[in-house]
N, C-alpha and C. Protein backbone atom coordinates (compact mmCIF):
# COMPACT_ATOMS: atom_id res chain seq x y z
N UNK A 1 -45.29 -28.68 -2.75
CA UNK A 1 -45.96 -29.60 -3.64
C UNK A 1 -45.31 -30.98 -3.48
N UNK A 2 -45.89 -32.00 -3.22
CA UNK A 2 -45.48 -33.27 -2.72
C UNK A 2 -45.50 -33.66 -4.73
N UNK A 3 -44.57 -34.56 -4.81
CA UNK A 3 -44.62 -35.58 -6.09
C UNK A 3 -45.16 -36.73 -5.55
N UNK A 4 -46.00 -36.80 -6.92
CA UNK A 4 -46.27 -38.35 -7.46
C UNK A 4 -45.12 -39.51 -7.71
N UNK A 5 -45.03 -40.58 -6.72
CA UNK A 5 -43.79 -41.50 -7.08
C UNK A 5 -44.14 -42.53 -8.14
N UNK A 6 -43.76 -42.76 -9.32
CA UNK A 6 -43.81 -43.22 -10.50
C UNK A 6 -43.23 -44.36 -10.78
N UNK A 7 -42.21 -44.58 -9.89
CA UNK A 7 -41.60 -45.79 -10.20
C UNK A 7 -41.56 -47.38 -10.61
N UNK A 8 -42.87 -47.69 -9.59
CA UNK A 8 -44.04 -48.99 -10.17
C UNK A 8 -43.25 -49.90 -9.45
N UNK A 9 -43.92 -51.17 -9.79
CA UNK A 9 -43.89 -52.45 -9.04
C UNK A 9 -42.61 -53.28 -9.49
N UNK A 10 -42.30 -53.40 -10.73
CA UNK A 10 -40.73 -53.58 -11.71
C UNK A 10 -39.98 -52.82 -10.55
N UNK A 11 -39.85 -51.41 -10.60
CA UNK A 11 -38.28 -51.49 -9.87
C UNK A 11 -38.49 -51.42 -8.42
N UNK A 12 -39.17 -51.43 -7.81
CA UNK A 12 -39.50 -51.70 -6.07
C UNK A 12 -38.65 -53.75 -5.72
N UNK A 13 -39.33 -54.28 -6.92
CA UNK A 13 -39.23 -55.82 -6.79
C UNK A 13 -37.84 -55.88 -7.34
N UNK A 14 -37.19 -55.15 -8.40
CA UNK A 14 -35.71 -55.21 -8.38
C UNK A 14 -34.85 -54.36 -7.56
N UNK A 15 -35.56 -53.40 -7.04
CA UNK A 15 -34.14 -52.76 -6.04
C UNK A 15 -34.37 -53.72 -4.57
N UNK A 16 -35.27 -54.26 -4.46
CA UNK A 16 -35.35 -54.88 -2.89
C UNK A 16 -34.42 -56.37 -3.28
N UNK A 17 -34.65 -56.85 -4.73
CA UNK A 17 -33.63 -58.04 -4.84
C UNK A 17 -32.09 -57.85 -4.90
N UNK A 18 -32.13 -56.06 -5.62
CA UNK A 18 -30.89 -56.04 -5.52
C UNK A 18 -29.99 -55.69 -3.91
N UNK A 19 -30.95 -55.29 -3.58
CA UNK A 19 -30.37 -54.65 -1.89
C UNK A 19 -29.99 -56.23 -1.04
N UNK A 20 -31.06 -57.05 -1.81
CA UNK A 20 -30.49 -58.56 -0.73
C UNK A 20 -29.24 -59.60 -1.66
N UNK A 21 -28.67 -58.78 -2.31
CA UNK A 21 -27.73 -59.22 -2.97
C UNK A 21 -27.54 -59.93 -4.28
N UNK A 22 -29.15 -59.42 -4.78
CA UNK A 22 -28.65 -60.40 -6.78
C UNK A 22 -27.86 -59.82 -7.56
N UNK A 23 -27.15 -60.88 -7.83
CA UNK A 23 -25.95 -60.70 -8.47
C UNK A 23 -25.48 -61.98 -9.43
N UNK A 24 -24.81 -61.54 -10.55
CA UNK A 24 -24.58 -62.65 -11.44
C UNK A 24 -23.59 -63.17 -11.23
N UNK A 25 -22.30 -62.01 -10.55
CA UNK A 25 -21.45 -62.82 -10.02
C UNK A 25 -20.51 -62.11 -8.87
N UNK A 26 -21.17 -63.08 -7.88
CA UNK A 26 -20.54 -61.85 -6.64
C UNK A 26 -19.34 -61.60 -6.42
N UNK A 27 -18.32 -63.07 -6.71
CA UNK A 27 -16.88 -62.28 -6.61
C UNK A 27 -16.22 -61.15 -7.12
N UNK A 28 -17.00 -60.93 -8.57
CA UNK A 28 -16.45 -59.65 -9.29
C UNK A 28 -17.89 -58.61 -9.63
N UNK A 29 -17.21 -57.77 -8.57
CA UNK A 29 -18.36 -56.51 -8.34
C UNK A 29 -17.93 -55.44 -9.47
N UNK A 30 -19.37 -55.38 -10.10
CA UNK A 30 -19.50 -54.56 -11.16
C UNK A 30 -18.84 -52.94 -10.80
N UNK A 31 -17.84 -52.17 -11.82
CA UNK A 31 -17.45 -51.15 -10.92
C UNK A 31 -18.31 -49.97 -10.89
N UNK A 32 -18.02 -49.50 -9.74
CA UNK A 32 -19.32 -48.28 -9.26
C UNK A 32 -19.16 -47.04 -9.77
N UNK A 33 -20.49 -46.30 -9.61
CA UNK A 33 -20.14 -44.85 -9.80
C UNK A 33 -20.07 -44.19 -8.13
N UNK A 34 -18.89 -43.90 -8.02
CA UNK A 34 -19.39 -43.09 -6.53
C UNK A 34 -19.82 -41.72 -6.47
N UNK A 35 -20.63 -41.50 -5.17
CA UNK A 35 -21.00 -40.47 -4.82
C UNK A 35 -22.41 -39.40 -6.28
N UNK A 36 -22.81 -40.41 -6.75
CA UNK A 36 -23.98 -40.01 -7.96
C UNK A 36 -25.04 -39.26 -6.85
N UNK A 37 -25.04 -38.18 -7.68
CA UNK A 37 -26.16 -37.37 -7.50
C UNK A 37 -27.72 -37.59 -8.54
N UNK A 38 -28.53 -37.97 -8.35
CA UNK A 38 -29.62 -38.09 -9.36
C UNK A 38 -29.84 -36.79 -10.10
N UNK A 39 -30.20 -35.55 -9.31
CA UNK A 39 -30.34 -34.12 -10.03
C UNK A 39 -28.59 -33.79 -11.23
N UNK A 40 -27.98 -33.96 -10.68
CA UNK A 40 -26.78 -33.94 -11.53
C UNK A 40 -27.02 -34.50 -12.85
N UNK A 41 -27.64 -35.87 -12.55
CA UNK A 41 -27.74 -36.69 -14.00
C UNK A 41 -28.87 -36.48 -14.80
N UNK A 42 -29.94 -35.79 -14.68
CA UNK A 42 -30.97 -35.12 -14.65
C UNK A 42 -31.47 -33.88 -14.42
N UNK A 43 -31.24 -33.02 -15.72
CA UNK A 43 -31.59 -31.36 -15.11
C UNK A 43 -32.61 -31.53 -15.37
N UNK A 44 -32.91 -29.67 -15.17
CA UNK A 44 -34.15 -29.21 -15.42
C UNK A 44 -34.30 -28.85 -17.04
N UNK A 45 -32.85 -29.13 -17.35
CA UNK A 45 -32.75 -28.33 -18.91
C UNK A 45 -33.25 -29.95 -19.29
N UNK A 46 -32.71 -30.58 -18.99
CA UNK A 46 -33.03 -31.80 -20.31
C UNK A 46 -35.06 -32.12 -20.43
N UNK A 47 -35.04 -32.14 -18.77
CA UNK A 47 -36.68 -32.45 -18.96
C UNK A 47 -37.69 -30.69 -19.55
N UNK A 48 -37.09 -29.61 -19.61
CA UNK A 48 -37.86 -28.71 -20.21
C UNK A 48 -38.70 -28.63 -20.87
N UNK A 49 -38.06 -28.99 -22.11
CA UNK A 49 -39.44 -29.00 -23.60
C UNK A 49 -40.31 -30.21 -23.60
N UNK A 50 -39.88 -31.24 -22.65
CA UNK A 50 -40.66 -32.45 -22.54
C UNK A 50 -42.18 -32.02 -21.60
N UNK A 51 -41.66 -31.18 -20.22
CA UNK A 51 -42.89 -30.77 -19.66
C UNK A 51 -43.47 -29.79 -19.75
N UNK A 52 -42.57 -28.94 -21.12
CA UNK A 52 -43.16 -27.68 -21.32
C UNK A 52 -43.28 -26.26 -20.60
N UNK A 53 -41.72 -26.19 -20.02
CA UNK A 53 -41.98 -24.67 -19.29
C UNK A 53 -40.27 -24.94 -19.31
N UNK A 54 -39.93 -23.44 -19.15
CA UNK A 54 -38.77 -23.20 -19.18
C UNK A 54 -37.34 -23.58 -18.79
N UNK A 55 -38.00 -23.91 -17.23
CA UNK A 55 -36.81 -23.81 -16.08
C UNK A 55 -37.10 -24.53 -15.28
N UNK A 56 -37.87 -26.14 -15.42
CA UNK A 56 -38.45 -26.43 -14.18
C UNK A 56 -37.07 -27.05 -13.32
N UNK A 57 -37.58 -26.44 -11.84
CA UNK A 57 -36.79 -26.89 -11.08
C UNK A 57 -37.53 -28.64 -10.49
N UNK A 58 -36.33 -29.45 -9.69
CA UNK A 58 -36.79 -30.43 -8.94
C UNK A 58 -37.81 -29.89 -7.95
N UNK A 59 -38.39 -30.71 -8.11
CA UNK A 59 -39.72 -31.57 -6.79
C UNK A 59 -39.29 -32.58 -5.84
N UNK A 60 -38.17 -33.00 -6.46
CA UNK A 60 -37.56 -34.26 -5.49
C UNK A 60 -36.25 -34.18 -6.23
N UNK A 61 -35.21 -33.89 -4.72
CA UNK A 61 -33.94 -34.05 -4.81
C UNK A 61 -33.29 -34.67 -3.50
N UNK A 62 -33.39 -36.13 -3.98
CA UNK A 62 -32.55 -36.70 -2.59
C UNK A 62 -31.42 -37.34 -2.89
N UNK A 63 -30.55 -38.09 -2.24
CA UNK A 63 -29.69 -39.01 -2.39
C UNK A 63 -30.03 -40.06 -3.35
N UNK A 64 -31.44 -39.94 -3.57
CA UNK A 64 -31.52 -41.41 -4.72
C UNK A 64 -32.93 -41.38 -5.66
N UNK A 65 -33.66 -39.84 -5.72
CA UNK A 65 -34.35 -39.69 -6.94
C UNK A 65 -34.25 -38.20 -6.78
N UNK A 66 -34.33 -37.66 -7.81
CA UNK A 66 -34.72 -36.65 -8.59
C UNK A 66 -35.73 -36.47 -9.79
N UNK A 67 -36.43 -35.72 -9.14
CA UNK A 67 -38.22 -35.34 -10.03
C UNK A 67 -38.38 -34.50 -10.93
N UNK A 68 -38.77 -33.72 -11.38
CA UNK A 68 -39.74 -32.89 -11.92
C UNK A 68 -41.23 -33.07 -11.84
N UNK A 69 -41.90 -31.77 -11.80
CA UNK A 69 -43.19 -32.08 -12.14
C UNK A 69 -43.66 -30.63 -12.83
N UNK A 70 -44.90 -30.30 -13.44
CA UNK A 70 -45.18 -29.88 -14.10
C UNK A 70 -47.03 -30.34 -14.50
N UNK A 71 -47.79 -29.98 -13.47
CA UNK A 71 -49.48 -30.27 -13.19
C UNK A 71 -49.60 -31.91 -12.90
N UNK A 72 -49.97 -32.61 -13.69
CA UNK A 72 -49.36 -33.97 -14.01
C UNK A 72 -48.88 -34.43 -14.52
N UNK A 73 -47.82 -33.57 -15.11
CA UNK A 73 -46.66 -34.23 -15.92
C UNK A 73 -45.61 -34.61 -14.83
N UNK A 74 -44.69 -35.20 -15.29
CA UNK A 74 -44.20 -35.90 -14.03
C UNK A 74 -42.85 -36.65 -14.91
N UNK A 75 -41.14 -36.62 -14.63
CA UNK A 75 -40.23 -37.11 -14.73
C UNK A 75 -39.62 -37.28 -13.43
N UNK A 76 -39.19 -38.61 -13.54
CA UNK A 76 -38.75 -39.20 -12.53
C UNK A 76 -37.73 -39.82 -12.72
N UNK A 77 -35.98 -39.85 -12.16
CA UNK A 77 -35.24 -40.55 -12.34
C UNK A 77 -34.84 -40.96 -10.67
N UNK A 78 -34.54 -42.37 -10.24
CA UNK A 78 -34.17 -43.12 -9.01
C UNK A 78 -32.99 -43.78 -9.34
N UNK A 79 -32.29 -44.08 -8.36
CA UNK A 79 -30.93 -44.67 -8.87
C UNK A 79 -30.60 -45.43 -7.10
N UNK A 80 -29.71 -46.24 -7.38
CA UNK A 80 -29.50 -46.87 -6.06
C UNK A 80 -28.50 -48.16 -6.49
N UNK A 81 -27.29 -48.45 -5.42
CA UNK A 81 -26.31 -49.56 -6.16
C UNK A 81 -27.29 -51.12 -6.48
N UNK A 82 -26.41 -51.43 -7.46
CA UNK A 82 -27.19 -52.70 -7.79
C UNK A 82 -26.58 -53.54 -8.69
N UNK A 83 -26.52 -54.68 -8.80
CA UNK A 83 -25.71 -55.73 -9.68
C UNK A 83 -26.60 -56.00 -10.21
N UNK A 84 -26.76 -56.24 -12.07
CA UNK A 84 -27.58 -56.92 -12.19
C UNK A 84 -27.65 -58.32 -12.19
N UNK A 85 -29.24 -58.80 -12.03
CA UNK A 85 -29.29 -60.38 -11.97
C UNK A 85 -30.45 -60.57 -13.35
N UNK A 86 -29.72 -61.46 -14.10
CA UNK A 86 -30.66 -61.89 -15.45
C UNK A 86 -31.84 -62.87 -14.86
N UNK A 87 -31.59 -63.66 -13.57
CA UNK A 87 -32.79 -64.57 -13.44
C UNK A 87 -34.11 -63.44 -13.04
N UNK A 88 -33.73 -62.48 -12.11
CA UNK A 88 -35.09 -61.96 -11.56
C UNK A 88 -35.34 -60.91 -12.99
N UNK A 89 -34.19 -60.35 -13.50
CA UNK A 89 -35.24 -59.36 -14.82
C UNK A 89 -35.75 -60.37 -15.25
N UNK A 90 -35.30 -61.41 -15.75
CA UNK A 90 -36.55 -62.15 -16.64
C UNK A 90 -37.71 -62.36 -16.07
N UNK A 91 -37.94 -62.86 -14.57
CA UNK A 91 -39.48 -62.85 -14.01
C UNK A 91 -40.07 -62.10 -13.83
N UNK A 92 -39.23 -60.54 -13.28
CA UNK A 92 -40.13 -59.20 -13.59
C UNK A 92 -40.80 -58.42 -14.51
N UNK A 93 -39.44 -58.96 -15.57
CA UNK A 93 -39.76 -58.07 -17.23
C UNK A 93 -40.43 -59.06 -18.43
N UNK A 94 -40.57 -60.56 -17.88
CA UNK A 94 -41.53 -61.28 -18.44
C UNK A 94 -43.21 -60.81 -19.59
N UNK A 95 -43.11 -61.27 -20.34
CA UNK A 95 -43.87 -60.55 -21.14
C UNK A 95 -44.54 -59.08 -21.40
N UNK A 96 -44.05 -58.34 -20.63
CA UNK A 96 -43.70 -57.25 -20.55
C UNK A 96 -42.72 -55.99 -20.80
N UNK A 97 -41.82 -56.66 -20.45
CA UNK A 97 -40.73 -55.40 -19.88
C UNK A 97 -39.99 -56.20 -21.82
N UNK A 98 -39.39 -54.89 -22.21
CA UNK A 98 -38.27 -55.06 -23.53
C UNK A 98 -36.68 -54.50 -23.32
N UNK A 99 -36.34 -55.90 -23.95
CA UNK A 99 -34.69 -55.48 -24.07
C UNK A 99 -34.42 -54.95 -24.73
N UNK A 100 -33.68 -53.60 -24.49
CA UNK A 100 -33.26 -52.87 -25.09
C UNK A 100 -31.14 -52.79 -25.51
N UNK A 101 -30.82 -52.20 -26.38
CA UNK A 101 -29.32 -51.94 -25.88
C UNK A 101 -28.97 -50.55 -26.32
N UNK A 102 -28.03 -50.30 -26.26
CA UNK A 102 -27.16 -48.28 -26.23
C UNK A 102 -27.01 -47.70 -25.47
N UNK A 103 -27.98 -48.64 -24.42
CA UNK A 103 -28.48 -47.76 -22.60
C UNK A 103 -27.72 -48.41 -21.57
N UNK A 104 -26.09 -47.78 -21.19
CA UNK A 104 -25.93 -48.63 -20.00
C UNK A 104 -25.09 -50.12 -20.32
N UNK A 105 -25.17 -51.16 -19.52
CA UNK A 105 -24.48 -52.46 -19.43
C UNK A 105 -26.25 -53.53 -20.04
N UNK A 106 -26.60 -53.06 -19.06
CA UNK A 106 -28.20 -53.85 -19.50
C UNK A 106 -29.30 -53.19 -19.57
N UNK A 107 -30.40 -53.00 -20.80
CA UNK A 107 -31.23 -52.23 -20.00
C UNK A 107 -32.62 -52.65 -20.84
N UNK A 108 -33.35 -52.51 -19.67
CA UNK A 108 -35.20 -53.09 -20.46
C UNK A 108 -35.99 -51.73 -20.67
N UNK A 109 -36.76 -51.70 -21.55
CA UNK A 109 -38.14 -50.40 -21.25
C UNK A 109 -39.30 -51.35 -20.50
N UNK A 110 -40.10 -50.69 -19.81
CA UNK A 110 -41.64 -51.06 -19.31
C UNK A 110 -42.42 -50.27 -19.28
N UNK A 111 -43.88 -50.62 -19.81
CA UNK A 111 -44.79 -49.81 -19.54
C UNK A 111 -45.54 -50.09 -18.46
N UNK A 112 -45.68 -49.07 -17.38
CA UNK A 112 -46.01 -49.65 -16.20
C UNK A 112 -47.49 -48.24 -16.01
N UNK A 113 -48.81 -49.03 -16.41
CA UNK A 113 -49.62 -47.95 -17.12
C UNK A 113 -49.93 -47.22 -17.80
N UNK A 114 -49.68 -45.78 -17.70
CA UNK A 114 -49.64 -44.47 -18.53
C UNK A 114 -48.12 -43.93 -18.19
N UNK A 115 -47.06 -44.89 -17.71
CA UNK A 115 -45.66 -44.46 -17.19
C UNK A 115 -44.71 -45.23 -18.08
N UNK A 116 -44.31 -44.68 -18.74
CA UNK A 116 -43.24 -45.20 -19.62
C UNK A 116 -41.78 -45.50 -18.95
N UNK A 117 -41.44 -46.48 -18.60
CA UNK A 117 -40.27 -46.76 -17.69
C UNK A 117 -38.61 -47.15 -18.50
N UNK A 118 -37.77 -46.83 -18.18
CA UNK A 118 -36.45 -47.63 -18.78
C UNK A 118 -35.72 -48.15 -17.53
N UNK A 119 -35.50 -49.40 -17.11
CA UNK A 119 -34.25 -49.77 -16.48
C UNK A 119 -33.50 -50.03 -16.76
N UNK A 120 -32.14 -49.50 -16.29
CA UNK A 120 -31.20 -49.19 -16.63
C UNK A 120 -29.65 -49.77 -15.64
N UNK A 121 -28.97 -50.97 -15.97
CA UNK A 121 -27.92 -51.35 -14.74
C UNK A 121 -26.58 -50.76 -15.49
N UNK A 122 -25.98 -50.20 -14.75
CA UNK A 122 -24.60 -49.39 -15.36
C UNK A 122 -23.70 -48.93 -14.42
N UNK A 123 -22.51 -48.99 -14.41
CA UNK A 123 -21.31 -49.10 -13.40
C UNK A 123 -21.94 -49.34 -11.99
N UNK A 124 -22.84 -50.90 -11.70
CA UNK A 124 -22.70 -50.76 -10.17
C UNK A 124 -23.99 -49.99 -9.58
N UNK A 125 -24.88 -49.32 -10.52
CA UNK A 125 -25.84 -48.42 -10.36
C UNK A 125 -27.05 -49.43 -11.44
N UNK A 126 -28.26 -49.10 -10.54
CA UNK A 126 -29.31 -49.35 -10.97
C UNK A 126 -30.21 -48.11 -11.03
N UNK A 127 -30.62 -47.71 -12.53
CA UNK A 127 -31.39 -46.54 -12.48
C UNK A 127 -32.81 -46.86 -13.09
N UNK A 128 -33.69 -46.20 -12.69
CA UNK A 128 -35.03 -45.94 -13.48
C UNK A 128 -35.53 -44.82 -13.43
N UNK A 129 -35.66 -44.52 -14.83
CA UNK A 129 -36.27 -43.29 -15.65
C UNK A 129 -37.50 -43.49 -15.85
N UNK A 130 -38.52 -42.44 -15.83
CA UNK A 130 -39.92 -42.71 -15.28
C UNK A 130 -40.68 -41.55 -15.90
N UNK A 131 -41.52 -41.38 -16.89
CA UNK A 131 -41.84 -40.39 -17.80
C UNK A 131 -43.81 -40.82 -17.83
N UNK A 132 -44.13 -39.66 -17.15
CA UNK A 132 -45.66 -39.59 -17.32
C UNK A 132 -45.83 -38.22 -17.85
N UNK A 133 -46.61 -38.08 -19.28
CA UNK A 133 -46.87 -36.79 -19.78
C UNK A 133 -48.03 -37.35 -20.49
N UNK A 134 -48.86 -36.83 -19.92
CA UNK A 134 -50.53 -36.98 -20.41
C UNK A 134 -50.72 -36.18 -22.19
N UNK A 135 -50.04 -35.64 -22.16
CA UNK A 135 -50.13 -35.47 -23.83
C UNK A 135 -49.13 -35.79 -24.78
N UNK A 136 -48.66 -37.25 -23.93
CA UNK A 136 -47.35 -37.67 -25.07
C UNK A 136 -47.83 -39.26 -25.09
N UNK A 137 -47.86 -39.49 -26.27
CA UNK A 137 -48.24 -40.78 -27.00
C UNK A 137 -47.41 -41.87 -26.60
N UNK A 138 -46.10 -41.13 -26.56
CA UNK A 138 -44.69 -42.22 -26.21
C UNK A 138 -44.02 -42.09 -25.09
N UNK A 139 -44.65 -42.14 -23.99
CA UNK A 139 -43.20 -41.92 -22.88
C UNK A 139 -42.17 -42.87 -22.33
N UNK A 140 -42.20 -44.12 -22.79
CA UNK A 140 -41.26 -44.62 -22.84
C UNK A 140 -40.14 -44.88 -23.98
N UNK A 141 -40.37 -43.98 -24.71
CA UNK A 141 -39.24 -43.42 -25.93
C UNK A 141 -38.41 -42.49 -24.99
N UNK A 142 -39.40 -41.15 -24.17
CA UNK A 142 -39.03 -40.23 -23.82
C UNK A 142 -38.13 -40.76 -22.89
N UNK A 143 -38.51 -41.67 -21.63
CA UNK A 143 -37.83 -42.47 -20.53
C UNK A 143 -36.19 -42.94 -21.27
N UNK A 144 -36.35 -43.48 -22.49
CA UNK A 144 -35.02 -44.01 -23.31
C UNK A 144 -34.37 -42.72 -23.45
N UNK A 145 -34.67 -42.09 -23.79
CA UNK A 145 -33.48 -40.84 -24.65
C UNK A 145 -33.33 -39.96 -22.81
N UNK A 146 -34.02 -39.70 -21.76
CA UNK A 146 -33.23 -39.22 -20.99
C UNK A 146 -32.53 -40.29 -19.58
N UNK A 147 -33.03 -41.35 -20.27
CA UNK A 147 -32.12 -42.59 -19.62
C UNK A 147 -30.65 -42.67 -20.50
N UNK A 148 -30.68 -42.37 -21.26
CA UNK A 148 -29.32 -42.56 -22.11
C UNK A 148 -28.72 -41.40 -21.86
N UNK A 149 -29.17 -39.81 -21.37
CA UNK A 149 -28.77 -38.81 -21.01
C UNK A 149 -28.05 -38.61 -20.03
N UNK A 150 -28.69 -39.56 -18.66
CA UNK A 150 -28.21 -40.05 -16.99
C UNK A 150 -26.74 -40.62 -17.33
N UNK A 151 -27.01 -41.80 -18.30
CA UNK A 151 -25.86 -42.30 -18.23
C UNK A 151 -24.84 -42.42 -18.84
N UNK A 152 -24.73 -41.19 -19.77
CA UNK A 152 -23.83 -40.36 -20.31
C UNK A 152 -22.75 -39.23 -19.28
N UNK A 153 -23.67 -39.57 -18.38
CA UNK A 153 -23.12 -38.15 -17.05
C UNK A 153 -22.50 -39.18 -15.98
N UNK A 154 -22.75 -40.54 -15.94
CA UNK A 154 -22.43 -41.53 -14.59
C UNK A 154 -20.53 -40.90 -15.30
């Protein structure tokens, strides 16, 4: 079963800024998490009762997302190093995207369609949590509480 990638146009346009180096301040590099596993920071137990079955295993376990799925339900967490830069969130998350705090060093929610998104910058790591559940009113509540779960485990 191939997954649906959820991630949206927000974090494609911030991980490609962060890969070419935005940064608020490059001499002092934010400190890292090494060697993060995405499935580690993300079970199958936490997304369970969200997609409604017991034990779901990953759909996607690589070096830099870990999935679930569940028909079209669909959790998605991506992670990849990254500094944050306040000039490009503000042009990405511009009337859109919300600041949030509890989550991390910095972190916005977006609704990016029927995909409830949280980004998330924290030790050196840029994550996004990515929550599509066709019978949930709120998935970017849901995206917050297992974005705050990830980075309880960094």
């Amino acid at each position: 079963m191939r997954m649906w990638v959820v991630t949206g146009t927000a974090a494609l346009v911030l991980a490609g800024t962060a890969a070419c180096g935005g940064t608020t301040n490059p001499a002092t590099p934010p400190p890292s998490a090494k060697n993060v596993q995405p499935c580690q920071l993300l079970t199958g137990a936490d997304v369970a009762a969200l997609l409604g079955v017991s034990d779901p295993k990953p759909v996607q376990d690589t070096a830099t997302e870990c999935g679930y799925q569940d028909g079209t339900s669909i959790v998605q967490l991506a992670i990849e190093p990254a500094a944050f830069d306040q000039a490009i969130a503000d042009k990405v998350f511009a009337g859109t995207g919300t600041k949030i705090t509890g989550v991390g060093e910095v972190a916005y929610t977006y609704p990016n369609g029927k995909v409830g998104q949280t980004h998330v910058w924290v030790k050196g790591q840029y994550l996004t949590m990515s929550v599509h559940i066709l019978d949930s009113a709120d998935n970017i509540a849901a995206s917050t509480k297992l974005a705050k779960i990830a980075v309880g485990r960094l």
